[in-house]
Protein backbone atom coordinates (compact mmCIF):
# COMPACT_ATOMS: atom_id res chain seq x y z
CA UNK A 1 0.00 0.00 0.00
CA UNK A 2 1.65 3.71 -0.86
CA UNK A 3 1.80 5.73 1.81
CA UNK A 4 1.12 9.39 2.43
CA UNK A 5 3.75 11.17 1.34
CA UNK A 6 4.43 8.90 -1.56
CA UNK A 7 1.19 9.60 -2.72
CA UNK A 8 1.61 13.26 -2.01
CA UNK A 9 5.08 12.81 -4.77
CA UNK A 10 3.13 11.22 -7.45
CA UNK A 11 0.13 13.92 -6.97
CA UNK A 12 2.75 16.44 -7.49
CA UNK A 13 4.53 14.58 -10.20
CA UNK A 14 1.31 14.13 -12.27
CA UNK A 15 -0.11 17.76 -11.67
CA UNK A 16 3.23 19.25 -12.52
CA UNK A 17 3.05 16.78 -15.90
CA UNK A 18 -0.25 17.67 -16.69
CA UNK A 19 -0.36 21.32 -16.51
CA UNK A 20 2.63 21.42 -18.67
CA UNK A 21 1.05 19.17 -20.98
CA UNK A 22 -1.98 21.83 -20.76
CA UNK A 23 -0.01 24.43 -21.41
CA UNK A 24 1.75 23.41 -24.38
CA UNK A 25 -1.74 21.85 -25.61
CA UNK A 26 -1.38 18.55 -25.57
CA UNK A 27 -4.65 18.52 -24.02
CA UNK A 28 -5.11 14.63 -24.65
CA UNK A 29 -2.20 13.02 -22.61
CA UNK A 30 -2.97 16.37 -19.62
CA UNK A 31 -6.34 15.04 -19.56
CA UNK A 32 -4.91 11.71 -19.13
CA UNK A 33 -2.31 12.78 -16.41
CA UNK A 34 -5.01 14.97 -14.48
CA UNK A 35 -6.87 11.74 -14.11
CA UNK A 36 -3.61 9.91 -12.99
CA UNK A 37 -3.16 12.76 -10.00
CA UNK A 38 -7.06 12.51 -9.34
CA UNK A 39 -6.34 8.93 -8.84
CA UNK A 40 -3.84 9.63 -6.03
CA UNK A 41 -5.82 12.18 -4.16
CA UNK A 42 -9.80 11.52 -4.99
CA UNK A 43 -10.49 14.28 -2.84
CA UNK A 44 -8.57 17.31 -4.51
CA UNK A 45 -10.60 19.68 -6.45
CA UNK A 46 -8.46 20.43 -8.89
CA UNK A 47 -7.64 17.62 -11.16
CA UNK A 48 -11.40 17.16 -10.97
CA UNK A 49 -12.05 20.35 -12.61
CA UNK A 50 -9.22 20.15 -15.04
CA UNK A 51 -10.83 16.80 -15.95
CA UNK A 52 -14.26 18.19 -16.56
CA UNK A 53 -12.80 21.19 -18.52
CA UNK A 54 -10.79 18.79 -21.10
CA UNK A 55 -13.40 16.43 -21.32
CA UNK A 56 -15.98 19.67 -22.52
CA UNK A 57 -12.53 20.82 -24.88
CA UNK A 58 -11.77 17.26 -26.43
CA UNK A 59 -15.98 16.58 -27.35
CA UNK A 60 -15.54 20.24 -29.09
CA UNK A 61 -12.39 20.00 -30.80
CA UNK A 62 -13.27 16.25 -32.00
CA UNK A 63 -17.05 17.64 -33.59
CA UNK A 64 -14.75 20.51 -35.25
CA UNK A 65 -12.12 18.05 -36.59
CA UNK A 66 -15.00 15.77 -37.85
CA UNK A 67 -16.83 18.95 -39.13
CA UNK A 68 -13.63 20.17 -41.37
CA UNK A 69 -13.09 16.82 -42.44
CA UNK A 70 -16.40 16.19 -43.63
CA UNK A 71 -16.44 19.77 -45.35
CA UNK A 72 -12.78 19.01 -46.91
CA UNK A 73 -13.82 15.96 -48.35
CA UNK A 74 -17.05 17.39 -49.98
CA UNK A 75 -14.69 20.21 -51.53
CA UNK A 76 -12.47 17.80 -52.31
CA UNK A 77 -14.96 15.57 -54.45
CA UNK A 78 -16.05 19.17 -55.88
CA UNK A 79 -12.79 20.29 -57.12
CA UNK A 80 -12.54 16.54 -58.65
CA UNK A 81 -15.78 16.95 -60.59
CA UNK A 82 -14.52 20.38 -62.48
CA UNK A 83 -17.24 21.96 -59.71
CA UNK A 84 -15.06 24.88 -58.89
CA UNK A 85 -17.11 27.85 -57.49
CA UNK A 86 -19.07 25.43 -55.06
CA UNK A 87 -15.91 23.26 -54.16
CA UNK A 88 -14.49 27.09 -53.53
CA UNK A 89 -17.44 27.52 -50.98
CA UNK A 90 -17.18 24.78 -49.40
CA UNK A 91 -13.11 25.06 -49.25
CA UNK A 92 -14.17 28.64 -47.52
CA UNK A 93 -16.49 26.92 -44.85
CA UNK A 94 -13.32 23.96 -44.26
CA UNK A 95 -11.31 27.10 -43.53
CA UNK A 96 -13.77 28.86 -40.91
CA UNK A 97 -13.81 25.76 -38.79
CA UNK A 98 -10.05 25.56 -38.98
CA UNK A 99 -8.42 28.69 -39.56
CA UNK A 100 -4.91 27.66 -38.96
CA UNK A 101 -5.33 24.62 -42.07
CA UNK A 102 -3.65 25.73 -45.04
CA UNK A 103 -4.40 22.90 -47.30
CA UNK A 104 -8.14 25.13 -48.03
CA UNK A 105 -6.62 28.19 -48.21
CA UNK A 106 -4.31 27.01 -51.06
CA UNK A 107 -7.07 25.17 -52.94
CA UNK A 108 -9.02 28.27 -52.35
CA UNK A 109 -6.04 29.98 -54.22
CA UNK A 110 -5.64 27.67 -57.07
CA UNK A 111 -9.82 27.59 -57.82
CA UNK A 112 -9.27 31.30 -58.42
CA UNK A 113 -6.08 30.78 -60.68
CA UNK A 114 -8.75 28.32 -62.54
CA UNK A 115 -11.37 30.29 -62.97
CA UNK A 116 -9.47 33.56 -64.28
CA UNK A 117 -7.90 31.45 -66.40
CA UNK A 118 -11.22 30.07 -67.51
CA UNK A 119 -13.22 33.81 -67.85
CA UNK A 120 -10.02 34.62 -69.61
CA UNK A 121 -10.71 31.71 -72.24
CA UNK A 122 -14.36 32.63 -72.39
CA UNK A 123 -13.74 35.94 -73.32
CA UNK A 124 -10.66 35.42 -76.16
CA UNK A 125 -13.60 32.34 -77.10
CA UNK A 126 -15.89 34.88 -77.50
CA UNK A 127 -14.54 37.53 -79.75
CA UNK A 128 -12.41 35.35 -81.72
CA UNK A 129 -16.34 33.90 -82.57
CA UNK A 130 -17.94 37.34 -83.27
CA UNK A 131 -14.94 38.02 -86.10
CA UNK A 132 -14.70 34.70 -87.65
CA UNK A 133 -19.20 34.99 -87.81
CA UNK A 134 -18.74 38.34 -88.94
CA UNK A 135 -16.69 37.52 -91.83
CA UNK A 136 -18.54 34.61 -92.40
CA UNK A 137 -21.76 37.27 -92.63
CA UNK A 138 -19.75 39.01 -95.30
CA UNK A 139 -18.78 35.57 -96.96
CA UNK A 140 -15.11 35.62 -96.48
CA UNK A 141 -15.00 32.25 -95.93
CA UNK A 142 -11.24 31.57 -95.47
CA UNK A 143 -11.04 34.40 -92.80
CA UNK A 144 -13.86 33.08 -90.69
CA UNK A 145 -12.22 29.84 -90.54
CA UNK A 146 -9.10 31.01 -89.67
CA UNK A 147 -10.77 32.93 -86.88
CA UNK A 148 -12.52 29.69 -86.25
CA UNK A 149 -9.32 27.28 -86.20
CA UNK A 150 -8.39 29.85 -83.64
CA UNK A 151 -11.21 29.85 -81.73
CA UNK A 152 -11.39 25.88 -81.14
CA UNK A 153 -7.28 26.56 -80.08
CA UNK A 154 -8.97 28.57 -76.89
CA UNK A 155 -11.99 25.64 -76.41
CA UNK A 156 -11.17 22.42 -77.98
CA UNK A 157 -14.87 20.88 -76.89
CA UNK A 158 -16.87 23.46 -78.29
CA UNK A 159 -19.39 22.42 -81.06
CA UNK A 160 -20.13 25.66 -82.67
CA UNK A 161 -16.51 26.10 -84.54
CA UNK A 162 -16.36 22.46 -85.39
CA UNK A 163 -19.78 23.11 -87.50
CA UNK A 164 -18.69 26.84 -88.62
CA UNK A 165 -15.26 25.32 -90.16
CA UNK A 166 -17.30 22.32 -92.06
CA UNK A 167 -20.29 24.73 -93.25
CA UNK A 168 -16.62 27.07 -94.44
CA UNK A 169 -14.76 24.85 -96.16
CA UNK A 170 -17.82 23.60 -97.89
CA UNK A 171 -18.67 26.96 -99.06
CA UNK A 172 -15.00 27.75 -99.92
CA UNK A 173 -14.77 24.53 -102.34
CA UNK A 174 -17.86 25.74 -104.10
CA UNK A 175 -15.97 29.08 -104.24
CA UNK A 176 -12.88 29.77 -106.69
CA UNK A 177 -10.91 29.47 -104.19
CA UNK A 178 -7.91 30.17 -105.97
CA UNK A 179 -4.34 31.68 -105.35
CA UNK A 180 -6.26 35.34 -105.76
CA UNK A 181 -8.71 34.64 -102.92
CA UNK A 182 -5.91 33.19 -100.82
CA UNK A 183 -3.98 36.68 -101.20
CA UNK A 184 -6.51 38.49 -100.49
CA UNK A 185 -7.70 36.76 -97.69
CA UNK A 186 -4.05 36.55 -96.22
CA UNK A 187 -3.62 40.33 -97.26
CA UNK A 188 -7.04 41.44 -95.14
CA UNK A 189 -5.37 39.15 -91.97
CA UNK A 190 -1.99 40.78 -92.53
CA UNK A 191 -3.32 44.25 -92.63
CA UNK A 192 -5.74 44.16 -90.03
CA UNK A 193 -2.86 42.13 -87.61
CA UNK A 194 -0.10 45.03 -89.03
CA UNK A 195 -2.66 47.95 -87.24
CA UNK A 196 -3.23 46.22 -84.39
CA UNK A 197 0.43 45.76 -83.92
CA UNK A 198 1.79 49.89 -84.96
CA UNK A 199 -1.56 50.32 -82.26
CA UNK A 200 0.23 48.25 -79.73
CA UNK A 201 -2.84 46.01 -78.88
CA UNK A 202 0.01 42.93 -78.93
CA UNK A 203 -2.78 39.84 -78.25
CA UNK A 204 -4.71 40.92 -81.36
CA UNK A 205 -1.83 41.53 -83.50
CA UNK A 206 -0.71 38.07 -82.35
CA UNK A 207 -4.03 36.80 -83.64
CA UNK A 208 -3.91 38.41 -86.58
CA UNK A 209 -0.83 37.09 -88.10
CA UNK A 210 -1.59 33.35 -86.53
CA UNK A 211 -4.94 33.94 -89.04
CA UNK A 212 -2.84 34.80 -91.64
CA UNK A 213 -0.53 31.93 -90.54
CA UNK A 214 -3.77 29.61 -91.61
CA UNK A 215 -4.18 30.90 -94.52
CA UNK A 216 -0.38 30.67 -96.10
CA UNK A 217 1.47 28.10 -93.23
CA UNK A 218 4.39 28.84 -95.42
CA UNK A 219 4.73 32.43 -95.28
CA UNK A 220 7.56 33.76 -92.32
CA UNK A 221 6.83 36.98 -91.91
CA UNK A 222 3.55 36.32 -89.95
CA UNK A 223 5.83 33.68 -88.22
CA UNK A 224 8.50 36.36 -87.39
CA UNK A 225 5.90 39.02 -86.49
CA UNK A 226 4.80 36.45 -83.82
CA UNK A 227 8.11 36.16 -82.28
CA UNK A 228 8.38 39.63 -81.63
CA UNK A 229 5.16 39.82 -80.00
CA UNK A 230 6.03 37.24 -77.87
CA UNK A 231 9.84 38.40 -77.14
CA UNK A 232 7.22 41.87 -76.25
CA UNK A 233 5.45 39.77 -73.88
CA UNK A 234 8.51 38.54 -72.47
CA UNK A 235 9.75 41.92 -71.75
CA UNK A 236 6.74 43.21 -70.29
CA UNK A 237 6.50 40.02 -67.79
CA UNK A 238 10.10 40.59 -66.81
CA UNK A 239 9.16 43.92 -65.87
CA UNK A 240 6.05 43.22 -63.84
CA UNK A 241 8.58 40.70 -62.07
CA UNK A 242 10.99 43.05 -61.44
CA UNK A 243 8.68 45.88 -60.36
């Protein structure tokens, strides 16, 4: 049987253990050493307390662990299924339970990398559509395609480019579609690229000559037009770097 002032040691050893373990929150193994000293002196107060306090902590802190778990795993299965504004939401929720995670605030940062990216394609989508219909309108069929082609570079799976290009080249092949129309067509993409470019609006220039590119593959000075748009590029991203 321990006596007295053993007992009065190991109370002393395990409330000295626990509160440090409190104190650096390790609030599992104090709860765990609180009961140990509660064992040696039943009647102290304080281990009791401590016990009841942890016990109340531990139930919280395991319903919030099991609450950001539960919301990770629904973001998660979001993000998998190309859902990206809800699996954002739910990423945002994951990170309100647990603000010190920062697995959901970097997922929260790559869904918004995604979807600027994606408005970003929309948009380019978009107009490069409204020029290639609009010369379609005005049946210059080898422009709109080109405008097209370029198009379906931006959104592979879209349907309406795919159908523009085959209702095109079936209009150009009942057309003379001869070394004439060819130089003008390629003349219109040049000239139109050559103002955007002396007007310094670089992405339109760029399309421009990558029109005129699919109209004469062969020709280089489209090709050499586009490297010095993109050497501009280049430049300008080195200097947003370096500013």
């Amino acid at each position: 049987m321990v006596d007295k002032q053993t007992r009065e040691e190991m109370y002393a050893q395990s409330i000295a253990a626990a509160d440090k373990l409190y104190n650096s929150k390790g609030y599992q193994n104090a709860l765990l050493e609180y009961q140990h000293a509660a064992s040696y002196k039943p009647e102290e107060q304080y281990p009791k307390d401590r016990i009841k306090e942890l016990t109340a902590l531990l139930a919280v802190m395991k319903a919030r662990d099991e609450s950001y778990k539960k919301s990770i795993a629904s973001a998660d299965k979001l993000f998998d299924d190309v859902s990206y504004e809800p699996s954002k939401a739910e990423y945002q929720n994951a990170s309100k339970i647990k603000p010190e995670e920062i697995y959901p605030i970097n997922r929260i940062k790559e869904i918004d990398g995604i979807l600027a990216r994606l408005k970003n394609a929309k948009e380019e989508y978009n107009r490069l559509v409204d020029i290639a219909d609009s010369f379609y309108v005005t049946k210059k069929y080898i422009n709109a395609k080109a405008n097209y082609l370029q198009a379906l570079k931006v959104k592979p799976n879209e349907s309406y480019p795919k159908e523009m290009i085959a209702k095109a080249d079936n209009l150009i092949s009942g057309q003379e579609a001869n070394s004439k129309a060819l130089d003008e067509a390629y003349q219109v993409a040049i000239s139109n690229a050559d103002k955007f470019f002396l007007g310094k609006e670089y992405d339109k220039a760029k399309t421009g000559y990558q029109n005129a590119l699919g109209i004469k593959p062969d020709e280089q000075s489209p090709k050499d037009k586009i490297r010095e748009i993109d050497a501009i590029f280049a430049k300008i991203d080195k200097q947003k770097e370096t500013g």
